[in-house]
Protein backbone atom coordinates (compact mmCIF):
# COMPACT_ATOMS: atom_id res chain seq x y z
CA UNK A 1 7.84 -14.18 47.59
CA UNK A 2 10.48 -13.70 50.15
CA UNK A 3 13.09 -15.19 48.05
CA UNK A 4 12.28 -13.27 45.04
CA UNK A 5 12.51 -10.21 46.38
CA UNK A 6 15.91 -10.98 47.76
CA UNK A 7 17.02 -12.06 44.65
CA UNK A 8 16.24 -8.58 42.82
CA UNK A 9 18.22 -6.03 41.24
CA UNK A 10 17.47 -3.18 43.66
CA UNK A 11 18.48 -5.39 46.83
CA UNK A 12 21.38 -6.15 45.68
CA UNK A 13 22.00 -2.48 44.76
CA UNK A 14 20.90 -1.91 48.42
CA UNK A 15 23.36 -4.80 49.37
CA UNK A 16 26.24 -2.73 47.53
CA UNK A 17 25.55 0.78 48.69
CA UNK A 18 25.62 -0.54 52.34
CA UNK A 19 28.75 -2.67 51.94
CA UNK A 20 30.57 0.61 50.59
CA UNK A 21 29.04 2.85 52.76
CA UNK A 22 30.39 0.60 55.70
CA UNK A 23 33.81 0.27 53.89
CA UNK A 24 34.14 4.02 54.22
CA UNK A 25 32.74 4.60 57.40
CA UNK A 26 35.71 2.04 58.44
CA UNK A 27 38.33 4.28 57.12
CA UNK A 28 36.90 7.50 58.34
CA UNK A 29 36.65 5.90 62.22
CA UNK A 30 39.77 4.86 61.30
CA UNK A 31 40.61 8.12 60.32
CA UNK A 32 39.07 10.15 63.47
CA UNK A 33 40.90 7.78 65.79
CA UNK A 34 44.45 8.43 64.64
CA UNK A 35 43.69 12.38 64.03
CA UNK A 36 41.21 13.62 66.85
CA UNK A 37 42.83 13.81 70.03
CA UNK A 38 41.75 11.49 71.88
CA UNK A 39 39.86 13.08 74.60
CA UNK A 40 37.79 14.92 72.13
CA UNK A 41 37.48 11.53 69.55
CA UNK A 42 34.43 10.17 71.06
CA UNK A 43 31.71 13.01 70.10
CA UNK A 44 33.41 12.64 66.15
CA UNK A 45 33.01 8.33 66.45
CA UNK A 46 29.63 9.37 67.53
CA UNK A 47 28.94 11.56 64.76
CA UNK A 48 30.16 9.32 62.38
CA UNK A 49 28.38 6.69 63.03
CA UNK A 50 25.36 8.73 63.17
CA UNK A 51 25.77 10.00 59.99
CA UNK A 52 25.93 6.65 58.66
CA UNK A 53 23.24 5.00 60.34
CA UNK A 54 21.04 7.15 58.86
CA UNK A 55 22.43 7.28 55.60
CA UNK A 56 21.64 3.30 55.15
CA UNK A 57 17.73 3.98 56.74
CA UNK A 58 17.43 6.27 54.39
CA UNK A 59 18.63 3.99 51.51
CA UNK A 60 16.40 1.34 53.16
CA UNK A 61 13.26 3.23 53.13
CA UNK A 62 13.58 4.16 49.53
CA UNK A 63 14.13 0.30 48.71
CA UNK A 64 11.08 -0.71 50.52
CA UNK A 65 8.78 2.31 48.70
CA UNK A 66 10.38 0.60 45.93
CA UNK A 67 8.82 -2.95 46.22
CA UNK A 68 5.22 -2.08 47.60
CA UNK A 69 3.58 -1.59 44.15
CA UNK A 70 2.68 -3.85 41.84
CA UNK A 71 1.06 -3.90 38.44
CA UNK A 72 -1.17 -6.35 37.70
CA UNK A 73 -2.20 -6.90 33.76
CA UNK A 74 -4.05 -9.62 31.69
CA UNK A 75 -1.21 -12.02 29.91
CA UNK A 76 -3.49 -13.21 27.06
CA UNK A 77 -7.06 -13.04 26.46
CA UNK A 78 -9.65 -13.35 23.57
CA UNK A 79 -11.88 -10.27 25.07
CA UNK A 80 -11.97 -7.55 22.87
CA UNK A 81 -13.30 -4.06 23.09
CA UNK A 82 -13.58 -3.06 19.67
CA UNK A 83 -15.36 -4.72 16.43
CA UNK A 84 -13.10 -7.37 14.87
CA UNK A 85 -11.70 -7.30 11.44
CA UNK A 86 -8.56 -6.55 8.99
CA UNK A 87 -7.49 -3.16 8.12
CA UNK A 88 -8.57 -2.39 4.24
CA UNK A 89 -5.50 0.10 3.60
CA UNK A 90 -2.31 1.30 5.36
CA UNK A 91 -3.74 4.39 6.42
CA UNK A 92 -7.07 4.41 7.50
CA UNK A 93 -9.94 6.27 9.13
CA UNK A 94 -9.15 6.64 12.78
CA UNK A 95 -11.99 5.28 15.06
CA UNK A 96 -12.17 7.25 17.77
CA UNK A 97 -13.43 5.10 21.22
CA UNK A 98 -14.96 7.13 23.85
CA UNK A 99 -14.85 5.81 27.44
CA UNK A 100 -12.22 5.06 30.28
CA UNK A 101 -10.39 2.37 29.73
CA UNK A 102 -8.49 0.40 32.27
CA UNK A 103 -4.48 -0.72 31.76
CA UNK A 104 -6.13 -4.28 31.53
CA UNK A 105 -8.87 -3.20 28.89
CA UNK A 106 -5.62 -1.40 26.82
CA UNK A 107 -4.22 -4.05 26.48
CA UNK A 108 -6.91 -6.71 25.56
CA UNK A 109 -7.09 -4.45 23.11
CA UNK A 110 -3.34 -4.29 22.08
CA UNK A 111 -3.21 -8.06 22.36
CA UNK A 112 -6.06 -8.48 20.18
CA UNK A 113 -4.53 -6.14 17.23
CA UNK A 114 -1.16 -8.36 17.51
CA UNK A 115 -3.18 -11.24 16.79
CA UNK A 116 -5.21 -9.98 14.09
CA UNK A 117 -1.22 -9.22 12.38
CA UNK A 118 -0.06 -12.48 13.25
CA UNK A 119 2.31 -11.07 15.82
CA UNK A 120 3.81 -13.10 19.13
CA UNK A 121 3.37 -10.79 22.46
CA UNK A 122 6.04 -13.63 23.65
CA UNK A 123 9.08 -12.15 21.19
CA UNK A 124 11.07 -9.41 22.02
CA UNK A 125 13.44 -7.45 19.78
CA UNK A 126 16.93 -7.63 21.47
CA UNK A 127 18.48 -5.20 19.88
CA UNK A 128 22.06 -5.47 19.15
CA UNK A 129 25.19 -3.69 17.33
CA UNK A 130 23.56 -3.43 14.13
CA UNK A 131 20.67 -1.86 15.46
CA UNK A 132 22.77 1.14 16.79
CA UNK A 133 24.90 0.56 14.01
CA UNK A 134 27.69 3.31 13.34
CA UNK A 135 25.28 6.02 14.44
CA UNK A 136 25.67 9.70 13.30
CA UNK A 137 22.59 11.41 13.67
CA UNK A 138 22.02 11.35 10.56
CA UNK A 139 18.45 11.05 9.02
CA UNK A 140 19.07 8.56 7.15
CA UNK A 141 20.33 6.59 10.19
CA UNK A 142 17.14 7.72 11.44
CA UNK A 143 15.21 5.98 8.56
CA UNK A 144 17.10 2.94 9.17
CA UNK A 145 16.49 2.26 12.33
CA UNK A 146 12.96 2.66 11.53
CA UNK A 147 13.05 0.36 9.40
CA UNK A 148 14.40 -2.18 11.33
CA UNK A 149 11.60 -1.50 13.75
CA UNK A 150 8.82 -1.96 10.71
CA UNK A 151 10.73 -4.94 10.00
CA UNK A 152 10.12 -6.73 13.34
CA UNK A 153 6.83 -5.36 13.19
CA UNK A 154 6.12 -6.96 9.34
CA UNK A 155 4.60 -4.09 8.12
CA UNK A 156 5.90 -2.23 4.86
CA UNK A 157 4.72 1.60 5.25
CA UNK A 158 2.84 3.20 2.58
CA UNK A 159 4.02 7.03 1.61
CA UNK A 160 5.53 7.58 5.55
CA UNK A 161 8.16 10.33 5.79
CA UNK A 162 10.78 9.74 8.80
CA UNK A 163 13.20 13.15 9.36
CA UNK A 164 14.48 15.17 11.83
CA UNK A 165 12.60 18.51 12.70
CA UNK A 166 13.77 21.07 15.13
CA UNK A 167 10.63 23.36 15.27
CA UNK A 168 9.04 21.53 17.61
CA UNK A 169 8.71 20.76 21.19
CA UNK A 170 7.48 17.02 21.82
CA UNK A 171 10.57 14.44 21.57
CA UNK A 172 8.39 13.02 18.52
CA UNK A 173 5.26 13.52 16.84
CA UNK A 174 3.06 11.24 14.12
CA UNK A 175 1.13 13.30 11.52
CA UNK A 176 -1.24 11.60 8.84
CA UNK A 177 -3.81 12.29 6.05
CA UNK A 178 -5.83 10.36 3.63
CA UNK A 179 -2.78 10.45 1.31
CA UNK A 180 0.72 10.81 3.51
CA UNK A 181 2.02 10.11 6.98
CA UNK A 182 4.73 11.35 8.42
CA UNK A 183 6.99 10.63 11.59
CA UNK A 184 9.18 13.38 13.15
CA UNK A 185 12.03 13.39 15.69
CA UNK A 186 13.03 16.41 17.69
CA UNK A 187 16.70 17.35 16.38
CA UNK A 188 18.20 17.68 19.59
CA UNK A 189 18.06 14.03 19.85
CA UNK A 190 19.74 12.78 17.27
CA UNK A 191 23.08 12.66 19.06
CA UNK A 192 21.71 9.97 20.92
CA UNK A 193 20.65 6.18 19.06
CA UNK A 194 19.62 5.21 22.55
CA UNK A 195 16.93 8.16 22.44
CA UNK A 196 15.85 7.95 18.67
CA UNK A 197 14.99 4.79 19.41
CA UNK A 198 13.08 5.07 22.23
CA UNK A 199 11.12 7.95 20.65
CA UNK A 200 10.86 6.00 17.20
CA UNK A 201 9.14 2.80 18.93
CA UNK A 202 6.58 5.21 20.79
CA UNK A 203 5.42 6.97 17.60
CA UNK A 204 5.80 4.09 15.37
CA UNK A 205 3.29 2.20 17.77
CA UNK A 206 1.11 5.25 17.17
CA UNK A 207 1.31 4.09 13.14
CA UNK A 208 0.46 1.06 14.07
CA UNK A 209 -2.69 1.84 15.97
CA UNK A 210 -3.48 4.87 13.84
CA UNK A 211 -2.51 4.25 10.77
CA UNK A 212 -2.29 0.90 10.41
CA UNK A 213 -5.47 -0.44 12.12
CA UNK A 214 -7.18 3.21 12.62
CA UNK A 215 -7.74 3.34 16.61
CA UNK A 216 -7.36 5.83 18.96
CA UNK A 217 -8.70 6.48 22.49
CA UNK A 218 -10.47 9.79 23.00
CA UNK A 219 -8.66 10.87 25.76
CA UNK A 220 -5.46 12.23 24.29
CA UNK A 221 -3.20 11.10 27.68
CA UNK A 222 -5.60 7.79 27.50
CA UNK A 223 -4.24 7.29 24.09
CA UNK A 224 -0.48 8.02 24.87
CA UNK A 225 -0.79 5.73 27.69
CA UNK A 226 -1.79 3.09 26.11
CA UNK A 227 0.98 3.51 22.74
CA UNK A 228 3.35 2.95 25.93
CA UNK A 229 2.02 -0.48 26.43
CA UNK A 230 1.71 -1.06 22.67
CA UNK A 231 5.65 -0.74 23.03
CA UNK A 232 5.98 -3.24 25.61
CA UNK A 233 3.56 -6.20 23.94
CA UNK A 234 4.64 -5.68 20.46
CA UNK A 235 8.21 -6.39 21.60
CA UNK A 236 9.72 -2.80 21.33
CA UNK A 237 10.25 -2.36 25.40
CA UNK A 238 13.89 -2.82 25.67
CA UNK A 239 14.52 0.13 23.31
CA UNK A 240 12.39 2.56 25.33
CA UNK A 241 13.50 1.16 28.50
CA UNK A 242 17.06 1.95 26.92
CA UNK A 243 16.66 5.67 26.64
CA UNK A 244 15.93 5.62 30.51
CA UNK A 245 18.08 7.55 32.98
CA UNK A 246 18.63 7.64 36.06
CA UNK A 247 21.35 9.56 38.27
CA UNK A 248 21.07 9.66 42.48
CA UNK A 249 23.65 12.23 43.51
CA UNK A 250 24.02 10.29 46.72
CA UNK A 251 27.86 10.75 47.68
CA UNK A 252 26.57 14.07 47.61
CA UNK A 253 24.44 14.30 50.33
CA UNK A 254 26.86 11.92 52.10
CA UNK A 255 29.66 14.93 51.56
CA UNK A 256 27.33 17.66 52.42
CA UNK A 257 26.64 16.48 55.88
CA UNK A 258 29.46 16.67 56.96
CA UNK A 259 29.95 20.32 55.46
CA UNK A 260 26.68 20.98 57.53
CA UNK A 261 25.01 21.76 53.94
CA UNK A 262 21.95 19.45 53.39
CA UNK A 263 21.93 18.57 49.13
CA UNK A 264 19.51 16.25 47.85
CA UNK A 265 19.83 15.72 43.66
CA UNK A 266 18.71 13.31 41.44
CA UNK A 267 18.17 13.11 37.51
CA UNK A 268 15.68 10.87 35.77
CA UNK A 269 15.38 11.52 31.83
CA UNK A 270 12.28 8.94 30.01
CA UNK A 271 10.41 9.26 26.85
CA UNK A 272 6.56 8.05 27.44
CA UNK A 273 3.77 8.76 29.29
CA UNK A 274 4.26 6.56 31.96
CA UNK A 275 6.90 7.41 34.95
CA UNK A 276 9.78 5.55 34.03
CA UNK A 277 8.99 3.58 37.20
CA UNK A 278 5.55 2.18 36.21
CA UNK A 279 6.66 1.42 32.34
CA UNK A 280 9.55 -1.37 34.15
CA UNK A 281 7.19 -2.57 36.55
CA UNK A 282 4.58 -3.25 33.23
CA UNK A 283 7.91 -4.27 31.16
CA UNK A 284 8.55 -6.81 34.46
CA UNK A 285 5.22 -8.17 34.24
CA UNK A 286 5.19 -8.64 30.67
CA UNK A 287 8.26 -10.40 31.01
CA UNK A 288 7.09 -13.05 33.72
CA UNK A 289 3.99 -13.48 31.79
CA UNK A 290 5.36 -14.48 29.22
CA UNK A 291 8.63 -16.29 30.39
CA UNK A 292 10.63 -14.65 28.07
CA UNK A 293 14.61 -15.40 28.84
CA UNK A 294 15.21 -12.08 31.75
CA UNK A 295 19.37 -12.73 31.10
CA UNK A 296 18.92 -12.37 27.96
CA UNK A 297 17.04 -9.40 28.35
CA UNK A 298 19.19 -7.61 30.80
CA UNK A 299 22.15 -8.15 28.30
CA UNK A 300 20.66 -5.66 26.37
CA UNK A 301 19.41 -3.38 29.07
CA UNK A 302 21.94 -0.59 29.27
CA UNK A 303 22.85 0.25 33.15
CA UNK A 304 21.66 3.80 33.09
CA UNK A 305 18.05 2.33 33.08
CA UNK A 306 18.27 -0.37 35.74
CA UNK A 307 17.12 1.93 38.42
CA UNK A 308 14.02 1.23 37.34
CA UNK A 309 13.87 -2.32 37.13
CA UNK A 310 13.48 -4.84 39.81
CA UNK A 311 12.62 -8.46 38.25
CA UNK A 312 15.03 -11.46 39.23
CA UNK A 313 17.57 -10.51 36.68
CA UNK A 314 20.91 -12.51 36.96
CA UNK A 315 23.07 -10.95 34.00
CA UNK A 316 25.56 -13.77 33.84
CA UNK A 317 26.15 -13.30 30.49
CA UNK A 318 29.80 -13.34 29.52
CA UNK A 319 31.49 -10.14 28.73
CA UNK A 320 32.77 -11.51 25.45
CA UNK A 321 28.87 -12.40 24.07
CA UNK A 322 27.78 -8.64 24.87
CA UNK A 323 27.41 -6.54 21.97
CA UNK A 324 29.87 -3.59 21.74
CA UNK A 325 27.59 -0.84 23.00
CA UNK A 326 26.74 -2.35 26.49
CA UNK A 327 30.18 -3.08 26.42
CA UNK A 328 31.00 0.89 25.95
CA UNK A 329 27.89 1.58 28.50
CA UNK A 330 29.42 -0.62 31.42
CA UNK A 331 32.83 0.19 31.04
CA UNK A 332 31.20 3.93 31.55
CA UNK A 333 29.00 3.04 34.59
CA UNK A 334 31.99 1.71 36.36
CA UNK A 335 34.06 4.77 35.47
CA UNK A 336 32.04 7.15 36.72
CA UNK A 337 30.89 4.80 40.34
CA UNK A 338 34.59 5.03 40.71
CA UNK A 339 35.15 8.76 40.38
CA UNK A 340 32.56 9.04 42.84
CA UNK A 341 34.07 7.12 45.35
CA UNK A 342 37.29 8.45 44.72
CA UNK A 343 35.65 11.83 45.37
CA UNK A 344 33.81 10.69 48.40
CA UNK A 345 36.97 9.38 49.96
CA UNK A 346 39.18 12.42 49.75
CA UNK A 347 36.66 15.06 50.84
CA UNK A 348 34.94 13.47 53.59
CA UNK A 349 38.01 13.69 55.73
CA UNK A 350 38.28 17.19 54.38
CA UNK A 351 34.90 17.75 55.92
CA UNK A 352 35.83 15.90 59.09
CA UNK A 353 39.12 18.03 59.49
CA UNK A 354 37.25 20.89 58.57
CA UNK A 355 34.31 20.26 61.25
CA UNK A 356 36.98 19.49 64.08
CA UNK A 357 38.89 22.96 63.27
CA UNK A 358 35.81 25.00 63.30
CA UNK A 359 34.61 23.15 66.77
CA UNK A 360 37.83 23.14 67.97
CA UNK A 361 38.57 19.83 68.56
CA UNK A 362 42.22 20.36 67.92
CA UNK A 363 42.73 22.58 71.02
CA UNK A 364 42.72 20.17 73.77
CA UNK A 365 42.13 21.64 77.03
CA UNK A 366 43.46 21.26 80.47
CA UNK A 367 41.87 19.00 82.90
CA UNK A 368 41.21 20.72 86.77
CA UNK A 369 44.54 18.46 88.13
CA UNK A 370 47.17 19.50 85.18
CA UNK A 371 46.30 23.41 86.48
CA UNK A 372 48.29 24.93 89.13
CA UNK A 373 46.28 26.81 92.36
CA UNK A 374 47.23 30.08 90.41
CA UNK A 375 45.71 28.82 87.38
CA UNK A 376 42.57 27.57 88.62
CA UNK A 377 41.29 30.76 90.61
CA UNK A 378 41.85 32.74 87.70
CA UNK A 379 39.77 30.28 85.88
CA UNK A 380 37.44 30.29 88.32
CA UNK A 381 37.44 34.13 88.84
CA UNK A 382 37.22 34.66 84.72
CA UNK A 383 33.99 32.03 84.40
CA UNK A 384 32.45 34.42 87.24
CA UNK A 385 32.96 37.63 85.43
CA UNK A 386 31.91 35.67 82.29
CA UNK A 387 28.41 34.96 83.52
CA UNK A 388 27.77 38.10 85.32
CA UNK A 389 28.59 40.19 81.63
CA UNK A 390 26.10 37.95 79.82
CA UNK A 391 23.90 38.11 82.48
CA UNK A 392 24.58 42.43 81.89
CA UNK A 393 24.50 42.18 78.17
CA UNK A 394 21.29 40.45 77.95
CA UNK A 395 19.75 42.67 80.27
CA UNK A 396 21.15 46.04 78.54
CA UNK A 397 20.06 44.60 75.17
CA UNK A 398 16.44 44.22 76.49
CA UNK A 399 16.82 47.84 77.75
CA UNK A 400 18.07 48.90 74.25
CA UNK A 401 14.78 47.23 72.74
CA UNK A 402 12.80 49.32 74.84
CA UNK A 403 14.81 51.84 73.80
CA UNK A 404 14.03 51.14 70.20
CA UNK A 405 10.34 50.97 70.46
CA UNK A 406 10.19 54.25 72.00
CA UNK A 407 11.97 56.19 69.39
CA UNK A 408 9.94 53.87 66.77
CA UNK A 409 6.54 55.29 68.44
CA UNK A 410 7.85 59.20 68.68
CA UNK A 411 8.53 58.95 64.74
CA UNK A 412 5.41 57.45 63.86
CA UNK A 413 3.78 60.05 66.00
CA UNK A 414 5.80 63.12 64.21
CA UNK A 415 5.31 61.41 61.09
CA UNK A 416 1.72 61.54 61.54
CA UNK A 417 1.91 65.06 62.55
CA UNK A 418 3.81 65.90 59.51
CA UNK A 419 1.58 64.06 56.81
CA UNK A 420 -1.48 66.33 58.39
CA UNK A 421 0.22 69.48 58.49
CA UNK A 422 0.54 69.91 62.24
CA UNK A 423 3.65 71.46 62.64
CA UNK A 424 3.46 72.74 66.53
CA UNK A 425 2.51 69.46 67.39
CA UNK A 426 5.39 68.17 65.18
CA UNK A 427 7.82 70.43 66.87
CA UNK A 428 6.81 69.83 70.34
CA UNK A 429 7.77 66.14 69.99
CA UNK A 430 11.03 67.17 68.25
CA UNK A 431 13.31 67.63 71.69
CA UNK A 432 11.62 64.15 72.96
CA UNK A 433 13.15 62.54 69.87
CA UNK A 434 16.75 63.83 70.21
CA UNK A 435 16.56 62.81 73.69
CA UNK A 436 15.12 59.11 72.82
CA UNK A 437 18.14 59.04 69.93
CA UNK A 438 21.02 60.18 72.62
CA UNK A 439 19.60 57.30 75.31
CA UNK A 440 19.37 54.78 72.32
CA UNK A 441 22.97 55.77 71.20
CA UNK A 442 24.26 55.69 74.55
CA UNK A 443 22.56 51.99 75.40
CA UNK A 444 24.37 50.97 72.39
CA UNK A 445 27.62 51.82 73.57
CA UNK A 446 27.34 50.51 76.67
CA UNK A 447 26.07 46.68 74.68
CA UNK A 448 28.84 46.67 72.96
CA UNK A 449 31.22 47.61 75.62
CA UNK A 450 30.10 44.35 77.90
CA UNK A 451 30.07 42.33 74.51
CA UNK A 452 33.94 43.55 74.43
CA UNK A 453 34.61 42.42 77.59
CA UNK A 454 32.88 39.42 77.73
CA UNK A 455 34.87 38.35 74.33
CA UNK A 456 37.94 39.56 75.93
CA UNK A 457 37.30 37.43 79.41
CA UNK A 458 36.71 34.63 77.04
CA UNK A 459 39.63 34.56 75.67
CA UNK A 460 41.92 35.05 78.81
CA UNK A 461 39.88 31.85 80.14
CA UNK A 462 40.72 30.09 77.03
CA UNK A 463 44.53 31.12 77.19
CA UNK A 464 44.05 29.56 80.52
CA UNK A 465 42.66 26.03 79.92
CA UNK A 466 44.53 25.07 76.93
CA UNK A 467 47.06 22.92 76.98
């Protein structure tokens, strides 16, 4: 158990991050020791470090919340939940089952229908340049694919209309009647082969259950749940898993500390019911199960979606036997990890340079033995007067508070007066306020006279000290 989880794809993604991480955190000590002076160097090593440390426990504890689930599902079984027997037409009466049904009851019941057809759980459809083949959103590209997919299924629809429709909100949607069926994708996806065929396999599974053997659960999220699995055991997982997406804006949250700005920003993009997360773990199992061949799997599992797979993968396939498109897709990933990094490495000693202006790390100071006896009683005198005008503006700003709350409680009084007509009361009170608004005016002159001085006794200190 040990070993296998060593062996996965998100430790050795943990492995990576951590390795690069410590790369840069290398160059940036690297970095702070040539630049910082070097009596001020230590607090910036410090911070540094800091940051990093818990950077990679952060990275950790995701990894771990990562591994601690696990699906458990039936491989193979001859228990069924529903009444055996072949499907009289194309399109049938749907049979609606009441009830909760458990993952593992789905898919006895998927299982059971794929036998029934004549249909392997154990093969997968890997699909490969001529499944995406010279895609242009077109709807007959759309139809094509489709039929590809009915192909591996070995079913040969009856009256089933496959378009593009924009007036609709769902990704997909399957419609049928005694007489036609029909199959719609959302137009704005049909940019995207990855996402057509994602969202083709999901509602083409409902034409299988539906149409083709005339079952439905009850519950309508029931129901969607289990036409996920129905992708997965009838061999269609790879193209949902391909429309998966995941981005971690991590070098941004790395870059913001140091900015003081904490950003946090991820992306995830699935078609399904199930989190993306849950439909690989179920895809993983299925996998094991079944012992289908996991490199030959994950060269045809686009990187995008590997976040959310963790099985044993080892993709040692050479780059000469991949098809074209995860060609294209890995020549992207790398492109953009290595605009990141570039990005990460020339604004994180921005942020350091800017951090050590703004705390003034720059301005080294004097020590007590490089001043003169001149110089250190004025220091000393200056630090004095310092503390005795904060110790004077904080007690005239309490004053002025005071202040403030008895001018706030003559105006609430007159304001009373006013809304109930009492205008001798109103008056009397009027003399107290102008005095209250003269003292209050007065205190905050005097604040922001000691706030003057104190600034200016500050910076005759700091004329002082510096080098």
């Amino acid at each position: 158990m040990i070993k296998k989880v060593f062996r996965t794809n998100r430790f050795r993604d943990l492995l990576k991050r951590i390795f690069y991480s410590f790369g840069i955190m290398l160059v940036l000590l690297t970095f702070v020791g040539l630049i910082v002076p070097e009596n001020s160097s230590g607090g910036w090593l410090v911070l540094v470090i800091f940051i990093f440390l818990c950077y990679w426990i952060s990275v950790l504890c995701f990894y771990i919340a990562s591994i601690r689930k696990k699906v458990s599902a039936p491989i193979d079984s001859d228990t069924s939940v529903i009444d055996k027997g072949k499907s009289n037409s194309v399109t049938q009466e749907i049979k609606t089952l009441d009830g909760k049904f458990s993952n593992k009851e789905k898919i006895h019941l998927i299982l059971n229908l794929l036998k029934k057809d004549n249909l392997e759980p154990n093969n997968i459809l890997l699909p490969d340049d001529l499944f995406y083949y010279e895609w242009n959103g077109s709807a007959d590209d759309l139809r094509l694919m489709a039929s590809k997919i009915f192909a591996w299924l070995k079913i040969r629809p009856k009256n089933l209309c496959v378009d593009f429709y924009s007036e609709m909100e769902p990704p997909g949607i399957y419609i049928s009647d005694k007489e036609n069926e029909a199959i719609f994708i959302n137009s704005k996806h049909r940019e995207s082969a990855f996402e057509c065929g994602a969202i083709l396999a999901h509602e083409i599974m409902h034409y299988y259950l539906m149409g083709n053997h005339g079952i439905a659960l009850a519950d309508t999220k029931e129901n969607e749940l289990m036409t996920d699995l129905a992708t997965i055991y009838s061999g269609l997982g790879v193209l949902v898993i391909n429309s998966f997406y995941h981005y971690s804006a991590w070098h941004e949250t790395l870059i913001g500390l140091f900015f003081g700005v904490i950003r946090t920003r991820s992306e995830k993009r699935s078609f399904g019911y199930f989190d993306p997360s849950k439909y690989g773990r179920h895809f993983e199992h299925y996998l094991s199960g079944y012992k289908i061949n996991k490199k030959l799997v994950f060269s045809r599992i686009l990187p995008t979606a590997k976040a959310y797979l963790s099985l044993d993968f080892f993709n040692n396939t050479p780059a000469e036997s991949l098809p074209e498109y995860m060609k294209t897709a890995k020549k992207l990933a790398k492109q953009d990890t290595l605009k990141r990094v570039a990005l990460m490495v020339v604004l994180i000693p921005i942020g350091i340079l800017f951090l050590a202006w703004r705390s003034g790390a720059f301005n080294s100071t004097k020590s007590i033995d490089e001043m003169t006896t001149q110089e250190q009683t004025q220091a000393t005198n200056l630090k004095t007067s310092i503390e005795q005008l904060e110790t004077q503006y904080n007690t005239c700003n309490t004053e002025l508070t005071k202040d403030k709350s008895a001018l706030d409680d003559t105006e609430a009084q007159m304001n009373l007066y006013n809304n109930s007509w009492s205008t001798d009361k109103y008056n009397e009170l009027v003399p107290l306020q102008n005095q209250q608004v003269a003292t209050y005016n007065a205190k905050i002159a005097e604040c922001q006279n000691l706030a003057s001085q104190h600034d200016s006794k500050v910076d005759q200190y700091n004329s002082i000290i510096k080098k």
